[in-house]
PDB file of N, CA and C in Angstrom:
ATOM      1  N   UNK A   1     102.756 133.552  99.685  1.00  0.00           N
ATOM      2  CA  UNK A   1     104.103 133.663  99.145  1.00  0.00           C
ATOM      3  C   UNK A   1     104.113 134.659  97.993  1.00  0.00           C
ATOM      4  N   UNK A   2     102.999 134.775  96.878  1.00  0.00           N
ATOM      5  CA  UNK A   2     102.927 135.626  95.892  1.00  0.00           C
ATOM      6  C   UNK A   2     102.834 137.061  96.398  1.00  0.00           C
ATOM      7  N   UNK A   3     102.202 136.971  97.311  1.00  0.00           N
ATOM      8  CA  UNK A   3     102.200 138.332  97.770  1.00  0.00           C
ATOM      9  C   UNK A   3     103.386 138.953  98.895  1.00  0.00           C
ATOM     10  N   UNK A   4     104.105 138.157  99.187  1.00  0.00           N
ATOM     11  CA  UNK A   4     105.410 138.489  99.653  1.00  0.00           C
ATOM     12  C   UNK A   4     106.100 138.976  98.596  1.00  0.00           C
ATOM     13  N   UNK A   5     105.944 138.112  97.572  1.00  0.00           N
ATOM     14  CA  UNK A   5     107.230 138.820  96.737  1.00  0.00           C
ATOM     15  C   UNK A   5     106.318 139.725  95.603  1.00  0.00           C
ATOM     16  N   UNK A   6     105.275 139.944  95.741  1.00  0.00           N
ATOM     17  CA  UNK A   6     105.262 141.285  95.376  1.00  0.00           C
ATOM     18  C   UNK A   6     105.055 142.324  96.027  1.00  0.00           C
ATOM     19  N   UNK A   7     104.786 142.716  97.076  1.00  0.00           N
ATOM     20  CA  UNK A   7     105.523 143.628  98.618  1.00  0.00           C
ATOM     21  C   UNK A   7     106.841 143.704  98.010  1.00  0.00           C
ATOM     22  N   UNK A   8     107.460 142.608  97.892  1.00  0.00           N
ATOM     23  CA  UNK A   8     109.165 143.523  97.894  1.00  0.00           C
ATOM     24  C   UNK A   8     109.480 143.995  96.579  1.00  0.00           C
ATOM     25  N   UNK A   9     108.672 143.433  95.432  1.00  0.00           N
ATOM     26  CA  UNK A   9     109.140 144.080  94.126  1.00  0.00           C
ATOM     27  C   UNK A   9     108.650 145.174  94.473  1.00  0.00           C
ATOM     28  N   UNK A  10     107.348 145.637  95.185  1.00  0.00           N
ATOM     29  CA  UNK A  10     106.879 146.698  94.737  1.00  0.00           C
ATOM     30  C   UNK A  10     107.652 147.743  95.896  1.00  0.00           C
ATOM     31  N   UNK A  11     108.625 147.381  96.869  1.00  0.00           N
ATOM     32  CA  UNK A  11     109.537 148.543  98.060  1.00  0.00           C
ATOM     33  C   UNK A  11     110.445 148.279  96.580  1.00  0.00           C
ATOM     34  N   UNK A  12     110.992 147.561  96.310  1.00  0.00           N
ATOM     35  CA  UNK A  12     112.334 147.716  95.701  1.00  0.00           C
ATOM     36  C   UNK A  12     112.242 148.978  94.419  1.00  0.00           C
ATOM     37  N   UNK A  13     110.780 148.854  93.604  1.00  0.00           N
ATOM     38  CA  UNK A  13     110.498 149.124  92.252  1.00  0.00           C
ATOM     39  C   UNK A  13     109.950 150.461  92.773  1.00  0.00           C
ATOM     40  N   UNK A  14     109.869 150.592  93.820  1.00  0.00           N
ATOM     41  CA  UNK A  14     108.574 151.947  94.219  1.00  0.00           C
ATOM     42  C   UNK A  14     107.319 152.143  93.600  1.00  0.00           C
ATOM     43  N   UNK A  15     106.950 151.126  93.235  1.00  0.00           N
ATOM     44  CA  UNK A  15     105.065 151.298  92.539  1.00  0.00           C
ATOM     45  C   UNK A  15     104.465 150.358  93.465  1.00  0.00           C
ATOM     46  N   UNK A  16     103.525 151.480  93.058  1.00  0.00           N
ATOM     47  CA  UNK A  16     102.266 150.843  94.033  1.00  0.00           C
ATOM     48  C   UNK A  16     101.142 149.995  93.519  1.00  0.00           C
ATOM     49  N   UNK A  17     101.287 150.051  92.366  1.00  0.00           N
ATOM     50  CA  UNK A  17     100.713 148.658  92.034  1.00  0.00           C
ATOM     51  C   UNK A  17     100.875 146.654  92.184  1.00  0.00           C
ATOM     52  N   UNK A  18     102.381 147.134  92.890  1.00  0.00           N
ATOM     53  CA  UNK A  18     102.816 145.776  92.933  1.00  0.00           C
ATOM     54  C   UNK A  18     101.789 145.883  94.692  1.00  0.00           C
ATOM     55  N   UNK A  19     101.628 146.575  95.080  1.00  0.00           N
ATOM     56  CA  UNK A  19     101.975 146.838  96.436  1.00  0.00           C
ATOM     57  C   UNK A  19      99.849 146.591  96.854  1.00  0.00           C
ATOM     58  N   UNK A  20      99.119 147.188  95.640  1.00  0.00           N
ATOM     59  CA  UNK A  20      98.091 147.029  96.108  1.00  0.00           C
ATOM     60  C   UNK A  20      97.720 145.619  95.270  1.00  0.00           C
ATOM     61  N   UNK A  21      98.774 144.679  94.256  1.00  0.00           N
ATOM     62  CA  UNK A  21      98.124 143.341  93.878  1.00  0.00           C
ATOM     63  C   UNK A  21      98.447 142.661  95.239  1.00  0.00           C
ATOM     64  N   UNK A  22      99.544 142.791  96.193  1.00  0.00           N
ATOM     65  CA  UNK A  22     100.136 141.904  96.814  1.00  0.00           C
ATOM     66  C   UNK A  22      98.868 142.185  98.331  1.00  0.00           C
ATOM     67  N   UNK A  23      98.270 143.438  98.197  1.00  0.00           N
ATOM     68  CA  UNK A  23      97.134 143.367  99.409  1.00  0.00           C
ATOM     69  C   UNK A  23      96.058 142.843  98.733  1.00  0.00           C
ATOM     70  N   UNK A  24      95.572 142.927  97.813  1.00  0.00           N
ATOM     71  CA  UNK A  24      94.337 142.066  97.440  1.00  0.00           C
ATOM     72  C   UNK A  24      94.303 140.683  97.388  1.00  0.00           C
ATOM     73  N   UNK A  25      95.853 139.937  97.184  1.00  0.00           N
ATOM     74  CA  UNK A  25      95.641 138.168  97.360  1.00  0.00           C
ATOM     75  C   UNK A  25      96.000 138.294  98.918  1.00  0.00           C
ATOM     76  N   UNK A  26      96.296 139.109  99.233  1.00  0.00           N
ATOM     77  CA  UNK A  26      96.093 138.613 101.058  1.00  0.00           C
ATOM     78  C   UNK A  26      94.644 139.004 101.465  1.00  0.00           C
ATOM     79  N   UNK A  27      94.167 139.643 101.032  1.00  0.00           N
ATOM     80  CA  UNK A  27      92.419 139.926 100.923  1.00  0.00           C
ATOM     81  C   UNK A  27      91.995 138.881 100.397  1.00  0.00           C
ATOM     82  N   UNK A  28      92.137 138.145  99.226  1.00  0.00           N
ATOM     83  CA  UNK A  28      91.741 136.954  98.969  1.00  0.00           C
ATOM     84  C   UNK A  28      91.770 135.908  99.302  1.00  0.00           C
ATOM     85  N   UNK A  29      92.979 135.376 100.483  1.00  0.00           N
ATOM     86  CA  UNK A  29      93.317 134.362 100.973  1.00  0.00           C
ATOM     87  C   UNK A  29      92.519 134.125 102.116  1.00  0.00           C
ATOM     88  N   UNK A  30      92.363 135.674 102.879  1.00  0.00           N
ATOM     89  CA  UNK A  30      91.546 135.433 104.174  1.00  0.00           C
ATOM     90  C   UNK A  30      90.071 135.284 103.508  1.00  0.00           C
ATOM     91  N   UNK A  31      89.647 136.056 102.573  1.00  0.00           N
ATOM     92  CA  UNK A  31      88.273 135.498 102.237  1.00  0.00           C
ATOM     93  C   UNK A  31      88.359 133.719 102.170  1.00  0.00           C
ATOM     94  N   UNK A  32      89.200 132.751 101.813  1.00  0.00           N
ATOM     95  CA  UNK A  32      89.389 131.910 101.140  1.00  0.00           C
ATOM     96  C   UNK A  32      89.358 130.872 102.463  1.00  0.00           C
ATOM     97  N   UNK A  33      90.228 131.398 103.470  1.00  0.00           N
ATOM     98  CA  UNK A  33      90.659 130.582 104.786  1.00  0.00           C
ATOM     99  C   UNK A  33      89.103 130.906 105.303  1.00  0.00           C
ATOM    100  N   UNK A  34      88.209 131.660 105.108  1.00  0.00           N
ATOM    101  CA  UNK A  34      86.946 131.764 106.177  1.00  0.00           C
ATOM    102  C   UNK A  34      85.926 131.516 105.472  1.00  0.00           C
ATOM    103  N   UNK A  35      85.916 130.957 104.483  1.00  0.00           N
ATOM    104  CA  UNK A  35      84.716 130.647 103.111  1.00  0.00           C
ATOM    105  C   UNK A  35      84.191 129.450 103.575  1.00  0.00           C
ATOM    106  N   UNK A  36      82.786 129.373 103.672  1.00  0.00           N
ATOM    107  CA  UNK A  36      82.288 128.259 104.610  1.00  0.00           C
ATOM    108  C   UNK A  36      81.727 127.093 103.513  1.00  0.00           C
ATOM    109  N   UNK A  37      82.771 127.228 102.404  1.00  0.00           N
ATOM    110  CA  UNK A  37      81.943 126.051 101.730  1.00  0.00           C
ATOM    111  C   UNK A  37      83.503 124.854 101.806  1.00  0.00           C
ATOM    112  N   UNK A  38      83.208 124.109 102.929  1.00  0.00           N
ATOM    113  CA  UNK A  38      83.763 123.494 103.016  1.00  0.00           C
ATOM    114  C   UNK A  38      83.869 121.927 102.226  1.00  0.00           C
ATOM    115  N   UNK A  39      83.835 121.768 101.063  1.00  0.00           N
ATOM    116  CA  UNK A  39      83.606 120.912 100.312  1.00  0.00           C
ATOM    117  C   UNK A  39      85.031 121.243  99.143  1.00  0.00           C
ATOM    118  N   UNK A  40      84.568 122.349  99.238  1.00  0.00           N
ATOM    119  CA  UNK A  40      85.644 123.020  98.240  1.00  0.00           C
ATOM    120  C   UNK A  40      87.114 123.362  98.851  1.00  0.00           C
ATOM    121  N   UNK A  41      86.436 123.751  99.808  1.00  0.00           N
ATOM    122  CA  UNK A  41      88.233 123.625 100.683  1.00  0.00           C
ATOM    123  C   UNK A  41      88.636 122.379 101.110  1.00  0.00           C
ATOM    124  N   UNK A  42      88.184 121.238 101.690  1.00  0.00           N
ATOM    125  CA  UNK A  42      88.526 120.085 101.568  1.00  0.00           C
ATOM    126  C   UNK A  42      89.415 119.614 100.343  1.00  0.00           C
ATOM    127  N   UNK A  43      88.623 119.659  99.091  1.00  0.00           N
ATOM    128  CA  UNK A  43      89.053 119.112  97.834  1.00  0.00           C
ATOM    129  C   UNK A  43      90.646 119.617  97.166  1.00  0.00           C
ATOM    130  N   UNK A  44      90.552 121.492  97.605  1.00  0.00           N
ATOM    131  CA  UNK A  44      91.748 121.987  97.828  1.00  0.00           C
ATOM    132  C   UNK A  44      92.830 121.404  98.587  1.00  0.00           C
ATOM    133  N   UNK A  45      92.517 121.200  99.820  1.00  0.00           N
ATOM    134  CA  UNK A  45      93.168 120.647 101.097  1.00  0.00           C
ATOM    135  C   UNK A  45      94.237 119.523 100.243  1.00  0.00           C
ATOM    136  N   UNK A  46      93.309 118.329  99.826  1.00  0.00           N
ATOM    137  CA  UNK A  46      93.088 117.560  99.597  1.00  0.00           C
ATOM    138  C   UNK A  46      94.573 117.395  98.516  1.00  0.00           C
ATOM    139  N   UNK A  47      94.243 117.990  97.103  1.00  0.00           N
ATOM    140  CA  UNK A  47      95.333 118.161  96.029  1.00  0.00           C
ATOM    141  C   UNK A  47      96.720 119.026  96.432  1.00  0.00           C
ATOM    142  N   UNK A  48      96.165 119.725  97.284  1.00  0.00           N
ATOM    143  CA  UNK A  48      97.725 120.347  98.232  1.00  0.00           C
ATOM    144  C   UNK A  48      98.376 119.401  98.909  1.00  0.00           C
ATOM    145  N   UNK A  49      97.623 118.506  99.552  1.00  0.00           N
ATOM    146  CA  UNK A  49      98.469 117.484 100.332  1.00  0.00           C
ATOM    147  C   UNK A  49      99.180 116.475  98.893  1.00  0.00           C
ATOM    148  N   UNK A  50      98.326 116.341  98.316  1.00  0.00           N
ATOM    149  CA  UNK A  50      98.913 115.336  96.764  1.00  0.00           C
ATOM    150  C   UNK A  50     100.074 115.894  96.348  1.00  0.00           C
ATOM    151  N   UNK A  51     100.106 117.074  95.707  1.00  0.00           N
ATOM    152  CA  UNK A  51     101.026 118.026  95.639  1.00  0.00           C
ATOM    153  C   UNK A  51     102.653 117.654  96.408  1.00  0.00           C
ATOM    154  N   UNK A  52     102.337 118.036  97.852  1.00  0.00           N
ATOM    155  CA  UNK A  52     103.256 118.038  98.474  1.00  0.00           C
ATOM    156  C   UNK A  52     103.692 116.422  98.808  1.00  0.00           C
ATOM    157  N   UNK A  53     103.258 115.282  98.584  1.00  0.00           N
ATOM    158  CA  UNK A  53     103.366 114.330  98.575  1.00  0.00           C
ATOM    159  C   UNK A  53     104.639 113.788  97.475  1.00  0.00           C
ATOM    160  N   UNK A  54     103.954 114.191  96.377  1.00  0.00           N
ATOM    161  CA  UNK A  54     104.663 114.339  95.154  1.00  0.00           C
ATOM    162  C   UNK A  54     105.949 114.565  95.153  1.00  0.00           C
ATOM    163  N   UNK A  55     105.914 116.030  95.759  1.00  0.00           N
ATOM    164  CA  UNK A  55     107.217 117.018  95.194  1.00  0.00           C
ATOM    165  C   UNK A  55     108.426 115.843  96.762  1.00  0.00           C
ATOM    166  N   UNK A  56     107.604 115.804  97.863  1.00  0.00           N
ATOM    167  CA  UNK A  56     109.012 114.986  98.849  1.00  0.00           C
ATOM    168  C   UNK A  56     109.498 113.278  98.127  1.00  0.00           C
ATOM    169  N   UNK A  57     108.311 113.256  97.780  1.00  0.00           N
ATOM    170  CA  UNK A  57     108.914 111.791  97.327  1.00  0.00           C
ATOM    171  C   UNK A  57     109.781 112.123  95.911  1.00  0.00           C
ATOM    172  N   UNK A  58     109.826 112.727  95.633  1.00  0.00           N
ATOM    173  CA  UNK A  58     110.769 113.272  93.605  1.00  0.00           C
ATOM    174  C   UNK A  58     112.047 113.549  94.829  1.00  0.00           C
ATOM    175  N   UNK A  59     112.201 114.133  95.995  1.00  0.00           N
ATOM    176  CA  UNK A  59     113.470 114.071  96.355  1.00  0.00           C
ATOM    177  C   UNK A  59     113.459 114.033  97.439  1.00  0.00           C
ATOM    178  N   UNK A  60     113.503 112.432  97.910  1.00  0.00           N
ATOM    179  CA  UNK A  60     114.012 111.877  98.839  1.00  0.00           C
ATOM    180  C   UNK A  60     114.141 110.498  97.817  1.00  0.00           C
ATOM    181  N   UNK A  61     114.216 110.594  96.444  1.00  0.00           N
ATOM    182  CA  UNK A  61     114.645 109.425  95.801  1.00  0.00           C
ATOM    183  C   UNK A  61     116.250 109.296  96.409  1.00  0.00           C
ATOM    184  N   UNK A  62     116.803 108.209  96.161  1.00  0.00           N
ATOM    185  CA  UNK A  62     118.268 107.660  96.126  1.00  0.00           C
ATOM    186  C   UNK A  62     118.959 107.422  94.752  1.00  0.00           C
ATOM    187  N   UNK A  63     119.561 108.477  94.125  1.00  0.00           N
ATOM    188  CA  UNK A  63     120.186 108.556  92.997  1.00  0.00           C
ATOM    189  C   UNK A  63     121.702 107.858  92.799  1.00  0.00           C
ATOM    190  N   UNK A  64     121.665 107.818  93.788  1.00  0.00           N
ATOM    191  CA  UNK A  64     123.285 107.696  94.036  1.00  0.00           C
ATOM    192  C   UNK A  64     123.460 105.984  93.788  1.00  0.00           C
ATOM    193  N   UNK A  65     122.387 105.263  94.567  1.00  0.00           N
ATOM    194  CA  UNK A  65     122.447 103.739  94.128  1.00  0.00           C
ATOM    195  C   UNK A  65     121.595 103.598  92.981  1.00  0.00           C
ATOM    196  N   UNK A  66     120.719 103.677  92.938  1.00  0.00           N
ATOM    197  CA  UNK A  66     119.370 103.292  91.891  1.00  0.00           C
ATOM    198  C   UNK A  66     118.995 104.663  90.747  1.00  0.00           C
ATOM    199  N   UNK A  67     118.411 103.804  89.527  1.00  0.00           N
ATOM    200  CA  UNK A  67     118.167 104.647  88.384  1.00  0.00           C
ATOM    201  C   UNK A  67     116.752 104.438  88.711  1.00  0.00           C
ATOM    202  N   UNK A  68     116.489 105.758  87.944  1.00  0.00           N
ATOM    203  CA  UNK A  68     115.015 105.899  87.997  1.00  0.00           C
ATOM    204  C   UNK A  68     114.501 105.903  86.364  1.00  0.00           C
ATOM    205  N   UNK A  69     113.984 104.951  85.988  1.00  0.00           N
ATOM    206  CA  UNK A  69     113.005 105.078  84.624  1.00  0.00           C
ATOM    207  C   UNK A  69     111.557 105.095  84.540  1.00  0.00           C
ATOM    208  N   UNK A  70     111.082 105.351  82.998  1.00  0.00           N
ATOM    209  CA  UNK A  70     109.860 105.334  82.809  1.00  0.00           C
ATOM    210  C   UNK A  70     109.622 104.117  81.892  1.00  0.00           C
ATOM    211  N   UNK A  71     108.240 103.626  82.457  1.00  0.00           N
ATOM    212  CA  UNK A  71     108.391 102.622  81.156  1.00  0.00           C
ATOM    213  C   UNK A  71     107.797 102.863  80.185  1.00  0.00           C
ATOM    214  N   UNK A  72     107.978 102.204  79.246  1.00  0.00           N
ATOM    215  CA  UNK A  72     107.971 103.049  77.606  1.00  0.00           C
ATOM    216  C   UNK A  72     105.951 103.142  77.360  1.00  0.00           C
ATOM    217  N   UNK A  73     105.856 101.709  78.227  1.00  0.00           N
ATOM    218  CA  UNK A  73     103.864 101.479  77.565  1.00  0.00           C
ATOM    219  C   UNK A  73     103.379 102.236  78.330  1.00  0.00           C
ATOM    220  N   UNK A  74     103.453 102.436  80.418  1.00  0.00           N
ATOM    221  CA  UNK A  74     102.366 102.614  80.722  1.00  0.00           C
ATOM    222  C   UNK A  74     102.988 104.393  81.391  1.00  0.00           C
ATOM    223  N   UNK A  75     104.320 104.006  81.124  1.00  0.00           N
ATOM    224  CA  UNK A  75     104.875 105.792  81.599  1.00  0.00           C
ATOM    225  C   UNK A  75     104.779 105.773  83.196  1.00  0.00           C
ATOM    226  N   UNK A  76     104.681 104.753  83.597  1.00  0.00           N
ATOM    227  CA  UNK A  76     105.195 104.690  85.226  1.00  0.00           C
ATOM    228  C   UNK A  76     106.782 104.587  85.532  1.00  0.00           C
ATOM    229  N   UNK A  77     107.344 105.487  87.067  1.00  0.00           N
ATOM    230  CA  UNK A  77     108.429 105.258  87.093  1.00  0.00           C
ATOM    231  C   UNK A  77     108.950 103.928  87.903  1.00  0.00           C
ATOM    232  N   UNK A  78     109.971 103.410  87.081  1.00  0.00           N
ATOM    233  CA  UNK A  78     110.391 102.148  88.108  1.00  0.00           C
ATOM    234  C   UNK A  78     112.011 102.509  88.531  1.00  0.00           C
ATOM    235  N   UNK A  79     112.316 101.689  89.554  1.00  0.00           N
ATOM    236  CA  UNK A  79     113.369 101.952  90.085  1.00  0.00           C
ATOM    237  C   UNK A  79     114.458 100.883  90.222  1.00  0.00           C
ATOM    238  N   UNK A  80     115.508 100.505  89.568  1.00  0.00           N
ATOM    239  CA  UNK A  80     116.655 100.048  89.195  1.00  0.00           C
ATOM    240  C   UNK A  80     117.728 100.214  89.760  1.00  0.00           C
ATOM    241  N   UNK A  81     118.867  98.770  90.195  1.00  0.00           N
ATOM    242  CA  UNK A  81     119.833  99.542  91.055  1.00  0.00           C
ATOM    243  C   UNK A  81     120.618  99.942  89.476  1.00  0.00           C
ATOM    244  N   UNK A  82     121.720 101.028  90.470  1.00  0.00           N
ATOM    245  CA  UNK A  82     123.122 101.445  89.211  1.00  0.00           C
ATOM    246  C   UNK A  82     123.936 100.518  88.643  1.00  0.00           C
ATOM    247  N   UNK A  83     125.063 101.009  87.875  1.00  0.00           N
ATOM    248  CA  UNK A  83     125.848  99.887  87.706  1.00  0.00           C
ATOM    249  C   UNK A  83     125.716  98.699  86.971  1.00  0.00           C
ATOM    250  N   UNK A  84     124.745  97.976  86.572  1.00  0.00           N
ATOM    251  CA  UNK A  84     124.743  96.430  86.478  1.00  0.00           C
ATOM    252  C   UNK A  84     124.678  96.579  85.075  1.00  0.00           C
ATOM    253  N   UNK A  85     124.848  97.496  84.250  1.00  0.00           N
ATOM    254  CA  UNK A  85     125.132  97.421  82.606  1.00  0.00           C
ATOM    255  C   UNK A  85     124.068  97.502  81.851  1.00  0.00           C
ATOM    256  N   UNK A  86     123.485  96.649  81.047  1.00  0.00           N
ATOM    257  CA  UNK A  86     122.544  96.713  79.824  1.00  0.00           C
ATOM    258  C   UNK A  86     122.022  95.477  80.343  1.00  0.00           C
ATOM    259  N   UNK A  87     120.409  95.962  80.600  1.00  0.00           N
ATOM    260  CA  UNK A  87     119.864  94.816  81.692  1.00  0.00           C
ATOM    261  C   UNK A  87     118.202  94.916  81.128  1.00  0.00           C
ATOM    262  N   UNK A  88     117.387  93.556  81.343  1.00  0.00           N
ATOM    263  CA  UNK A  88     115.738  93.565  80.926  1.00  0.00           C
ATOM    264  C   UNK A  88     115.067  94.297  81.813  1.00  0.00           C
ATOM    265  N   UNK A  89     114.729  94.685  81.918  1.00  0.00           N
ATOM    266  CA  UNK A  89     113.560  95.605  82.909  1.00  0.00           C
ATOM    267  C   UNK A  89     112.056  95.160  82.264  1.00  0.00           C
ATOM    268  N   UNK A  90     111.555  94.695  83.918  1.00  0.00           N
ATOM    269  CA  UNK A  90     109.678  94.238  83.570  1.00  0.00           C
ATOM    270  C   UNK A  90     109.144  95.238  84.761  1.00  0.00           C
ATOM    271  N   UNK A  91     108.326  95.919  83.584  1.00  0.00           N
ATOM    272  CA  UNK A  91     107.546  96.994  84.528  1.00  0.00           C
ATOM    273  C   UNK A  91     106.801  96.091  84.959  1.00  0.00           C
ATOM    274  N   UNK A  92     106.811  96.318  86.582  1.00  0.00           N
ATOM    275  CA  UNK A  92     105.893  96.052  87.422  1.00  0.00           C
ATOM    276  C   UNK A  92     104.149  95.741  87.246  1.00  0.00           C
ATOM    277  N   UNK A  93     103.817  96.789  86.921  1.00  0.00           N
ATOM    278  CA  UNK A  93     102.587  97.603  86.729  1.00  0.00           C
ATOM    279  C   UNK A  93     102.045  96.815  85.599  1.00  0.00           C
ATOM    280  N   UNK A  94     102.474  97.347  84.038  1.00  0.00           N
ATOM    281  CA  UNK A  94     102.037  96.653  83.246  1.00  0.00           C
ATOM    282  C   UNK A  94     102.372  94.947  82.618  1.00  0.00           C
ATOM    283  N   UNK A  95     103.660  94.868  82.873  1.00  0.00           N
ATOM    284  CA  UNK A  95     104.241  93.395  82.859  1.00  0.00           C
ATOM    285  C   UNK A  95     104.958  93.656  81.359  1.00  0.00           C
ATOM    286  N   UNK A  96     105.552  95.015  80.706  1.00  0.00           N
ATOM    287  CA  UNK A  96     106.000  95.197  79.389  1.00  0.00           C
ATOM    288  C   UNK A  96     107.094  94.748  79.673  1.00  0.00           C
ATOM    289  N   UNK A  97     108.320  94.159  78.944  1.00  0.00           N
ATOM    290  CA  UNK A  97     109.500  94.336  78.696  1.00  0.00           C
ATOM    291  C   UNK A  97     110.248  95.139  78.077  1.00  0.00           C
ATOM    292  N   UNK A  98     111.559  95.777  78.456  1.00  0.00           N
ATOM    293  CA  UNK A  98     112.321  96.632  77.870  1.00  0.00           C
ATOM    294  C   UNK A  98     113.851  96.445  78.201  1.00  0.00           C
ATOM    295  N   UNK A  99     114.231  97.030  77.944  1.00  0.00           N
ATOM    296  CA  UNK A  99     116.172  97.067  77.858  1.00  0.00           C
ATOM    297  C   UNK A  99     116.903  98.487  78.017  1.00  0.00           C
ATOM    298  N   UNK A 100     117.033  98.456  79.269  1.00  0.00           N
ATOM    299  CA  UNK A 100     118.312  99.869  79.161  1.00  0.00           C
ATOM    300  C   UNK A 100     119.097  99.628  79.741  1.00  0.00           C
ATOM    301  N   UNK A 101     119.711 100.572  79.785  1.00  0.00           N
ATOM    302  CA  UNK A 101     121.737 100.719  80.626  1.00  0.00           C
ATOM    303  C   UNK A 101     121.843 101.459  81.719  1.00  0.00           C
ATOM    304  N   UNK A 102     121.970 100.559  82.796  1.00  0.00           N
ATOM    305  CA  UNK A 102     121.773 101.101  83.718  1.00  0.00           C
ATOM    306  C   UNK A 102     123.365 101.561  84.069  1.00  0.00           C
TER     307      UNK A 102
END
């Protein structure tokens, strides 16, 4: 992807420096996809899938019914329906008590 968009800065900008960074990480990627230390690409693999795990679950939340908080001790998010006013909340996780407005 980095090197897509610097291919086009570098047609749009006319330098060729954008043009020979954007061939060297595609030079780097194929070194990277054929690098036989597969331990290290696993582990990569691995935090990319975490990654992308991450970023679908942050939105495929439901905002529309439920609040999303943090709790104040252990900084985990918990999930609350809307609406119901100024309410106790017990994190799950740690068993703290707190109070917000939902």
């Amino acid at each position: 992807i980095a090197s897509a968009i610097f291919i086009i800065i570098g047609s749009v900008l006319g330098s060729k420096l954008f043009t020979i960074i954007a061939y060297l990480l595609i030079i780097w990627c194929i070194y990277r996809v054929l690098s036989r230390k597969i331990v290290y690409r696993a582990n990569e693999n691995r935090k990319f899938g975490e990654l992308c795990r991450y970023v679908s679950a942050y939105t495929k939340r439901d905002r529309k019914n439920f609040k999303y908080l943090r709790c104040p001790n252990c900084k985990r998010t918990i999930k609350v329906p809307r609406h119901r006013g100024k309410i106790i909340i017990s994190c799950p996780h740690c068993r703290n008590e707190f109070t917000k407005k939902t």
